[in-house]
C-alpha atoms as a PDB file:
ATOM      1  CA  UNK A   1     137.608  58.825 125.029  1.00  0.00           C
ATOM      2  CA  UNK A   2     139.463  61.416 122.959  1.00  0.00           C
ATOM      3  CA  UNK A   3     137.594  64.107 121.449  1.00  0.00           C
ATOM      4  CA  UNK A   4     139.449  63.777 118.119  1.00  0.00           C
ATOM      5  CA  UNK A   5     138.560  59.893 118.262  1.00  0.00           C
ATOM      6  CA  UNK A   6     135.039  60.594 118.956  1.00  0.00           C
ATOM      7  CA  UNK A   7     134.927  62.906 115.886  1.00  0.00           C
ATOM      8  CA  UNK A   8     136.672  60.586 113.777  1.00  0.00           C
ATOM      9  CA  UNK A   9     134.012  57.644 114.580  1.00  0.00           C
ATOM     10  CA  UNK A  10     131.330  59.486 113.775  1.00  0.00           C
ATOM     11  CA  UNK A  11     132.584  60.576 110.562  1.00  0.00           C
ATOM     12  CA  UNK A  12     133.775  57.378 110.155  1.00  0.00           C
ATOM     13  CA  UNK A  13     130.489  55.780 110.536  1.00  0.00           C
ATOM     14  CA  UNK A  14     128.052  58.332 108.496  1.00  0.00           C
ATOM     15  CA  UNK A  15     130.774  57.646 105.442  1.00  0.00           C
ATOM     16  CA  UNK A  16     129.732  53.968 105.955  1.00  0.00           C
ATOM     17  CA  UNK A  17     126.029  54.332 106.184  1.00  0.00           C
ATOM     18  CA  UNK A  18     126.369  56.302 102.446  1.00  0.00           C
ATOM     19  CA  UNK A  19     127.186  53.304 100.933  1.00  0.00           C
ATOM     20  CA  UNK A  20     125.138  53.111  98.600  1.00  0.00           C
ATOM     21  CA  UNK A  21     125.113  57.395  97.969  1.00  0.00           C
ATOM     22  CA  UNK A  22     126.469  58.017  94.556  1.00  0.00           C
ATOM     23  CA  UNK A  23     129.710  61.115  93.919  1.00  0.00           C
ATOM     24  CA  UNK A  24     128.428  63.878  91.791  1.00  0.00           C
ATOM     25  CA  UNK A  25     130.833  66.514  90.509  1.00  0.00           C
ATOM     26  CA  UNK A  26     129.532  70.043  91.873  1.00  0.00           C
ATOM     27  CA  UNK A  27     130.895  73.406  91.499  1.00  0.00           C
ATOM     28  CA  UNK A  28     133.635  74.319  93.498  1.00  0.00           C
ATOM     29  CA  UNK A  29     135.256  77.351  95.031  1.00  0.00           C
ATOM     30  CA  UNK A  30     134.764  80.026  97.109  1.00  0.00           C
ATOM     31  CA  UNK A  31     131.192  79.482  98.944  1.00  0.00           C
ATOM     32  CA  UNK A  32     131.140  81.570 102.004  1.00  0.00           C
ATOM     33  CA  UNK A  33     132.212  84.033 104.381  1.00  0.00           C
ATOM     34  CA  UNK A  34     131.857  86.092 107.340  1.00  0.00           C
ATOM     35  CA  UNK A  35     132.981  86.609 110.949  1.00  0.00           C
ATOM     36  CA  UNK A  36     132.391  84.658 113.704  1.00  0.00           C
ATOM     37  CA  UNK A  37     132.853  84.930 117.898  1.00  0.00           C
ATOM     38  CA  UNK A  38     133.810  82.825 120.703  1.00  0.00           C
ATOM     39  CA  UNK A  39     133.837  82.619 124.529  1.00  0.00           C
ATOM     40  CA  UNK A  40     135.314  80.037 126.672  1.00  0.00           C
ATOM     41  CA  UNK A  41     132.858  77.067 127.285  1.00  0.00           C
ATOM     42  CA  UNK A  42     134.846  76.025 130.664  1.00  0.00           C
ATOM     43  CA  UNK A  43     137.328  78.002 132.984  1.00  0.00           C
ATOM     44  CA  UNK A  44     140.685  77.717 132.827  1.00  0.00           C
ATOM     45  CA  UNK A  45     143.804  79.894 133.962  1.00  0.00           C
ATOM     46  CA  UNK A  46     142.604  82.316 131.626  1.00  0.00           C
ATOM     47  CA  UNK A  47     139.087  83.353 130.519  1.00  0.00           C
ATOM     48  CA  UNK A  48     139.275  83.804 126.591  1.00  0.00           C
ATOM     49  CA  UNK A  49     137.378  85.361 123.796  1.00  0.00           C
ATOM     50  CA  UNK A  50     138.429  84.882 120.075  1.00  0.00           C
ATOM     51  CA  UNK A  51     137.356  86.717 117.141  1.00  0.00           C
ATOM     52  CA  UNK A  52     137.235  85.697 113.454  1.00  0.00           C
ATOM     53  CA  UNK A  53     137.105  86.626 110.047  1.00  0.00           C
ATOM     54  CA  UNK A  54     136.655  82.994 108.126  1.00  0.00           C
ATOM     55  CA  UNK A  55     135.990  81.476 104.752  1.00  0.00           C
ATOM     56  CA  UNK A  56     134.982  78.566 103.346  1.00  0.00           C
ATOM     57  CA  UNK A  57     136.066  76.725  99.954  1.00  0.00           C
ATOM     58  CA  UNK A  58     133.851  73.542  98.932  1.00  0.00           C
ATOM     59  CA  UNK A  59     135.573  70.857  97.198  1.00  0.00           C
ATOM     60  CA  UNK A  60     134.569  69.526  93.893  1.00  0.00           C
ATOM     61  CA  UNK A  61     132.502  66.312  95.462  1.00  0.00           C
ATOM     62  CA  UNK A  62     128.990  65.690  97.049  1.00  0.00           C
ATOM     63  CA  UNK A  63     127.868  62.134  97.802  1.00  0.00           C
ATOM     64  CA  UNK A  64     124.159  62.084  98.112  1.00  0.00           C
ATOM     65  CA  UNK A  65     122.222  59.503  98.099  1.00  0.00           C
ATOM     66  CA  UNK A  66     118.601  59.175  96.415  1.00  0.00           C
ATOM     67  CA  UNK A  67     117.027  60.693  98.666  1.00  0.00           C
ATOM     68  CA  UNK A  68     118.835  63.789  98.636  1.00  0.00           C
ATOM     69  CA  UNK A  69     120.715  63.423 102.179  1.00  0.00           C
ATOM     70  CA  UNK A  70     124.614  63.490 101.728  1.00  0.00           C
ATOM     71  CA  UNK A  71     127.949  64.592 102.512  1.00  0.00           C
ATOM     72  CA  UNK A  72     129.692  67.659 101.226  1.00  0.00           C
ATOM     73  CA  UNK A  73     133.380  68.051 101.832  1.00  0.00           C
ATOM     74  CA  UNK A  74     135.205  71.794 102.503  1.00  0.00           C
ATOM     75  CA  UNK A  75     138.074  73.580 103.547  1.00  0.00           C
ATOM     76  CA  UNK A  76     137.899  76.312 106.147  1.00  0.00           C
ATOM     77  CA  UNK A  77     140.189  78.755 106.687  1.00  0.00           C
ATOM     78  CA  UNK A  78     140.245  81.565 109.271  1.00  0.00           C
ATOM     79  CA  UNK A  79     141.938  85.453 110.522  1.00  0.00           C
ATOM     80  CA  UNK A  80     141.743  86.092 113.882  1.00  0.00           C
ATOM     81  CA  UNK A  81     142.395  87.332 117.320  1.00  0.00           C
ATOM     82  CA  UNK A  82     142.764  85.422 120.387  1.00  0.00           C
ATOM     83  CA  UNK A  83     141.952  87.534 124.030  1.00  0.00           C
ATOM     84  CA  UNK A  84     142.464  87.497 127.303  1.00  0.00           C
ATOM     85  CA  UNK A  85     142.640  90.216 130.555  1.00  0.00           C
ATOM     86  CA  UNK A  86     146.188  89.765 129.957  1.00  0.00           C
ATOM     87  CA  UNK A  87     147.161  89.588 126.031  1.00  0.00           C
ATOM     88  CA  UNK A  88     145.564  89.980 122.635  1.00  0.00           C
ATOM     89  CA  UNK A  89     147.715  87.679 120.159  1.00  0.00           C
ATOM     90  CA  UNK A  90     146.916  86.113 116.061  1.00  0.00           C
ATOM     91  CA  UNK A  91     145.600  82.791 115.325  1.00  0.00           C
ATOM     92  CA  UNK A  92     145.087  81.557 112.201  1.00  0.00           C
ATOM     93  CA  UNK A  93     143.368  78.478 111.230  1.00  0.00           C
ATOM     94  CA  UNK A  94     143.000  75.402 108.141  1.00  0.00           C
ATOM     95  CA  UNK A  95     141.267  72.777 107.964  1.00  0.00           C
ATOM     96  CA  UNK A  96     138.900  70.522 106.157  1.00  0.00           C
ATOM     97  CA  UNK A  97     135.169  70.025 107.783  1.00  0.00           C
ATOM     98  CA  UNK A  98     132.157  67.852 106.230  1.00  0.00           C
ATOM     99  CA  UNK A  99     128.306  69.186 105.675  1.00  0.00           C
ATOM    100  CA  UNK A 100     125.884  66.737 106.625  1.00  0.00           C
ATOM    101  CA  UNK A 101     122.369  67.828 105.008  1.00  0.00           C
ATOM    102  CA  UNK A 102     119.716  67.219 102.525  1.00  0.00           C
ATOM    103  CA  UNK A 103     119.395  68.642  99.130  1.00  0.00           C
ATOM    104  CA  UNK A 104     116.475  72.007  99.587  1.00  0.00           C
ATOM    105  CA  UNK A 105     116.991  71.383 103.423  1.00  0.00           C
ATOM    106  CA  UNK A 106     118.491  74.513 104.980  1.00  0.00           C
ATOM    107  CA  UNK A 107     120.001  73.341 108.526  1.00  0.00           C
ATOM    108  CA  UNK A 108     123.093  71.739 108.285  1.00  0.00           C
ATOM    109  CA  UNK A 109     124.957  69.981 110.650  1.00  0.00           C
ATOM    110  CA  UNK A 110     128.949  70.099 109.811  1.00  0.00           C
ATOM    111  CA  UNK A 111     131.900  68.994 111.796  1.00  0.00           C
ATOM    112  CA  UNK A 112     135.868  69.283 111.357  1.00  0.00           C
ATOM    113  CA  UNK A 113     139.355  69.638 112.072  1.00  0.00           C
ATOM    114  CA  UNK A 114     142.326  71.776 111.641  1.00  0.00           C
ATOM    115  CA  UNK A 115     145.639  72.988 112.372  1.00  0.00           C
ATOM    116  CA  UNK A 116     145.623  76.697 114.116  1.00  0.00           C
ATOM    117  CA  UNK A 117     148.776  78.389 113.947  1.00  0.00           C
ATOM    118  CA  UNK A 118     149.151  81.082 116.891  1.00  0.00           C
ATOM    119  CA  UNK A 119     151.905  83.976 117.611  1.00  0.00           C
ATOM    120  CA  UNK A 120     152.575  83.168 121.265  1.00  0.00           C
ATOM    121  CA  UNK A 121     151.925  79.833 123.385  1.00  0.00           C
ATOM    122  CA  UNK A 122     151.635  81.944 126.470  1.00  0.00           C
ATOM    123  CA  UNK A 123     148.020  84.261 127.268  1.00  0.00           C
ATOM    124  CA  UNK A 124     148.481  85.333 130.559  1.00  0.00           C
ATOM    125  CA  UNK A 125     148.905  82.432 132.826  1.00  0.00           C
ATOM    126  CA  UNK A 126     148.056  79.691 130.140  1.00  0.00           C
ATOM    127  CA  UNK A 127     150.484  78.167 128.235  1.00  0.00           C
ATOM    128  CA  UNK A 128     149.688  75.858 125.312  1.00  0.00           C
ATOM    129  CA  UNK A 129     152.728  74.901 125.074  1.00  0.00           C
ATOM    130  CA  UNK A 130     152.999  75.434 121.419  1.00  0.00           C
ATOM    131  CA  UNK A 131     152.206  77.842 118.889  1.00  0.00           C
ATOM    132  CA  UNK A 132     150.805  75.026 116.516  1.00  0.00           C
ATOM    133  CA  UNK A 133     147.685  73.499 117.927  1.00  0.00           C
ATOM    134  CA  UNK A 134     144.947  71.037 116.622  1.00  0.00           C
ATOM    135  CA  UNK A 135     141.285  71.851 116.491  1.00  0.00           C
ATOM    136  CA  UNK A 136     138.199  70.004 116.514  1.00  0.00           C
ATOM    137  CA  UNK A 137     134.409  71.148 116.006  1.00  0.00           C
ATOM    138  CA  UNK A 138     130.926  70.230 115.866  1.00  0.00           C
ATOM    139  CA  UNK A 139     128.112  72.700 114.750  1.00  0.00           C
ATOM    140  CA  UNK A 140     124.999  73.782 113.019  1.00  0.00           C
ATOM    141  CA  UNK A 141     124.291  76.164 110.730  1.00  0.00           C
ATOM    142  CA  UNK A 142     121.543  77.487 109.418  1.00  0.00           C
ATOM    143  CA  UNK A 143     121.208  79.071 105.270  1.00  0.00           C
ATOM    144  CA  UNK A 144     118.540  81.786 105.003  1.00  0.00           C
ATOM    145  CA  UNK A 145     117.203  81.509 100.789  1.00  0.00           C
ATOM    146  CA  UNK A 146     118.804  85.731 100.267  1.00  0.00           C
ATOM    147  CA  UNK A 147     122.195  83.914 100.610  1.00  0.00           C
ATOM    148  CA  UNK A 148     122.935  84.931 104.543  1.00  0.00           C
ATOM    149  CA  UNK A 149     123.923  82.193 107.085  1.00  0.00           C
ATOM    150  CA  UNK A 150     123.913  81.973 110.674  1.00  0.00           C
ATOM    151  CA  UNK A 151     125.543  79.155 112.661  1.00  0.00           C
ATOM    152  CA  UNK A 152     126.971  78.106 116.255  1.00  0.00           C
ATOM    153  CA  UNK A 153     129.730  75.624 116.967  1.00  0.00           C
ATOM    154  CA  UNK A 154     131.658  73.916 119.788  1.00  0.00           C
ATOM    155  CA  UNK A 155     135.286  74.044 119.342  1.00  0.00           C
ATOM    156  CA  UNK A 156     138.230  72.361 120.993  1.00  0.00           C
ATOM    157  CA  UNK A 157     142.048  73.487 120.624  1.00  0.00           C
ATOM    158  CA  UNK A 158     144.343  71.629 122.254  1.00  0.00           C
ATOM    159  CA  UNK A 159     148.278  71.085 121.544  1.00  0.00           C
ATOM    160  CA  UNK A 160     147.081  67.341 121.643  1.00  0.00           C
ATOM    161  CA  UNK A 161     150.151  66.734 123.731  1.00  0.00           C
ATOM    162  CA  UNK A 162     152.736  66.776 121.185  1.00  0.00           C
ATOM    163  CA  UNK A 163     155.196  68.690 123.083  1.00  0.00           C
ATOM    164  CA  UNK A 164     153.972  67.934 126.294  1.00  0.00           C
ATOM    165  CA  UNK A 165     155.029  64.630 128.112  1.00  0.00           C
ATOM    166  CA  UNK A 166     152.011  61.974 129.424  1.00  0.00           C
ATOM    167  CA  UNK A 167     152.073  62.930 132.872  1.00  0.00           C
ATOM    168  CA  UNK A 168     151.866  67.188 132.118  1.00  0.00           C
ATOM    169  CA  UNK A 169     148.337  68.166 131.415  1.00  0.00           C
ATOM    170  CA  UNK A 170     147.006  69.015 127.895  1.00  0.00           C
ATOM    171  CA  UNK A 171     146.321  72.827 128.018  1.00  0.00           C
ATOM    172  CA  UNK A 172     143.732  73.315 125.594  1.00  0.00           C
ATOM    173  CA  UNK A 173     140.266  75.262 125.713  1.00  0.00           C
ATOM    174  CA  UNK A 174     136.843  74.742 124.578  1.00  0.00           C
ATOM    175  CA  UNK A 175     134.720  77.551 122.880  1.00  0.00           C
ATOM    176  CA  UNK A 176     130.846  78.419 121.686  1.00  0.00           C
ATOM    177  CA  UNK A 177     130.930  79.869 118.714  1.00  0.00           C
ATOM    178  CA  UNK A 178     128.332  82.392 117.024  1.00  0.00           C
ATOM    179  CA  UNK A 179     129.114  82.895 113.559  1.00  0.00           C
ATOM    180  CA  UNK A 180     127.199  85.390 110.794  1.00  0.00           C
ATOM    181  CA  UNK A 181     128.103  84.551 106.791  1.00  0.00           C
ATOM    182  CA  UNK A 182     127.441  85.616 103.224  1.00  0.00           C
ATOM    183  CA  UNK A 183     126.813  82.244 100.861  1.00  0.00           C
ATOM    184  CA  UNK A 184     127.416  83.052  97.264  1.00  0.00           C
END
């Protein structure tokens, strides 16, 4: 099954199960930033390493239900370099993600998706085949009570065959993520 399908079902499903959460205006705007690494979770033609500088806006909703467990949604956007032996290159990302957590609980699992805009389709011997590609994450993060943050995520970027006919592979990679932010 498609990673993107698998992501939507789940997020899918936990908006079900809040059924009966109730949508409580909370402040919105700027909640976080910081900077955040990557290495490549499985080999390719090209071993990469990507480098961030992100932030994160939260949205004016939070469904939570009575027992404090809810869903908080956010845009992310992110500044970075993408490397290889072979070429150093931009990529930029937006998206919107979801926080899945519980009201004076400080581990939060999020998930997400975006569109990551890139200067080159070629790195080395990979080709992407476009410079616009789709991305898809799962991770956890964890909010220390002095405002810092520390998290990890699993990322996939693909090009989701949109250029690409069915019977060319979908050049894409997967990365771990470490990521350090500032929550204000």
């Amino acid at each position: 099954m498609n990673k993107c399908a698998i992501l939507f079902i789940l997020l899918l499903s936990f908006a079900l199960n809040l059924g009966t959460a109730e949508c409580s205006d909370t402040k919105s705007g700027w909640s976080e930033a910081g900077i955040r690494i990557g290495i490549q979770a499985a080999s390719k033609r090209e071993y990469f390493h990507r480098y961030d500088v992100f932030a994160v806006y939260e949205l004016p909703w939070d469904w939570r239900s009575s027992s404090g467990w809810g869903v908080t949604p956010k845009l992310n956007t992110s500044l970075g370099a993408l490397y290889t032996a072979a070429d150093t290159g931009f990529i930029g990302s937006l998206g919107a993600g979801l926080t899945i957590g519980k009201t004076g609980f400080n581990l939060t699992p999020e998930l997400g998706i975006s569109l990551d805009l890139m200067d080159r389709r070629q790195f080395g011997r990979q080709d992407f085949g476009s410079i616009l590609l789709w991305g898809a994450y799962v991770g956890l993060s964890y909010h220390f009570d002095c405002g810092l943050g520390i998290g990890y995520r699993i990322q996939h970027l693909s090009n989701n065959r949109i250029l690409y006919s069915k019977n060319t592979p979908n050049p894409g990679v997967d990365m771990h993520q470490i990521g350090v932010s500032w929550h204000f």
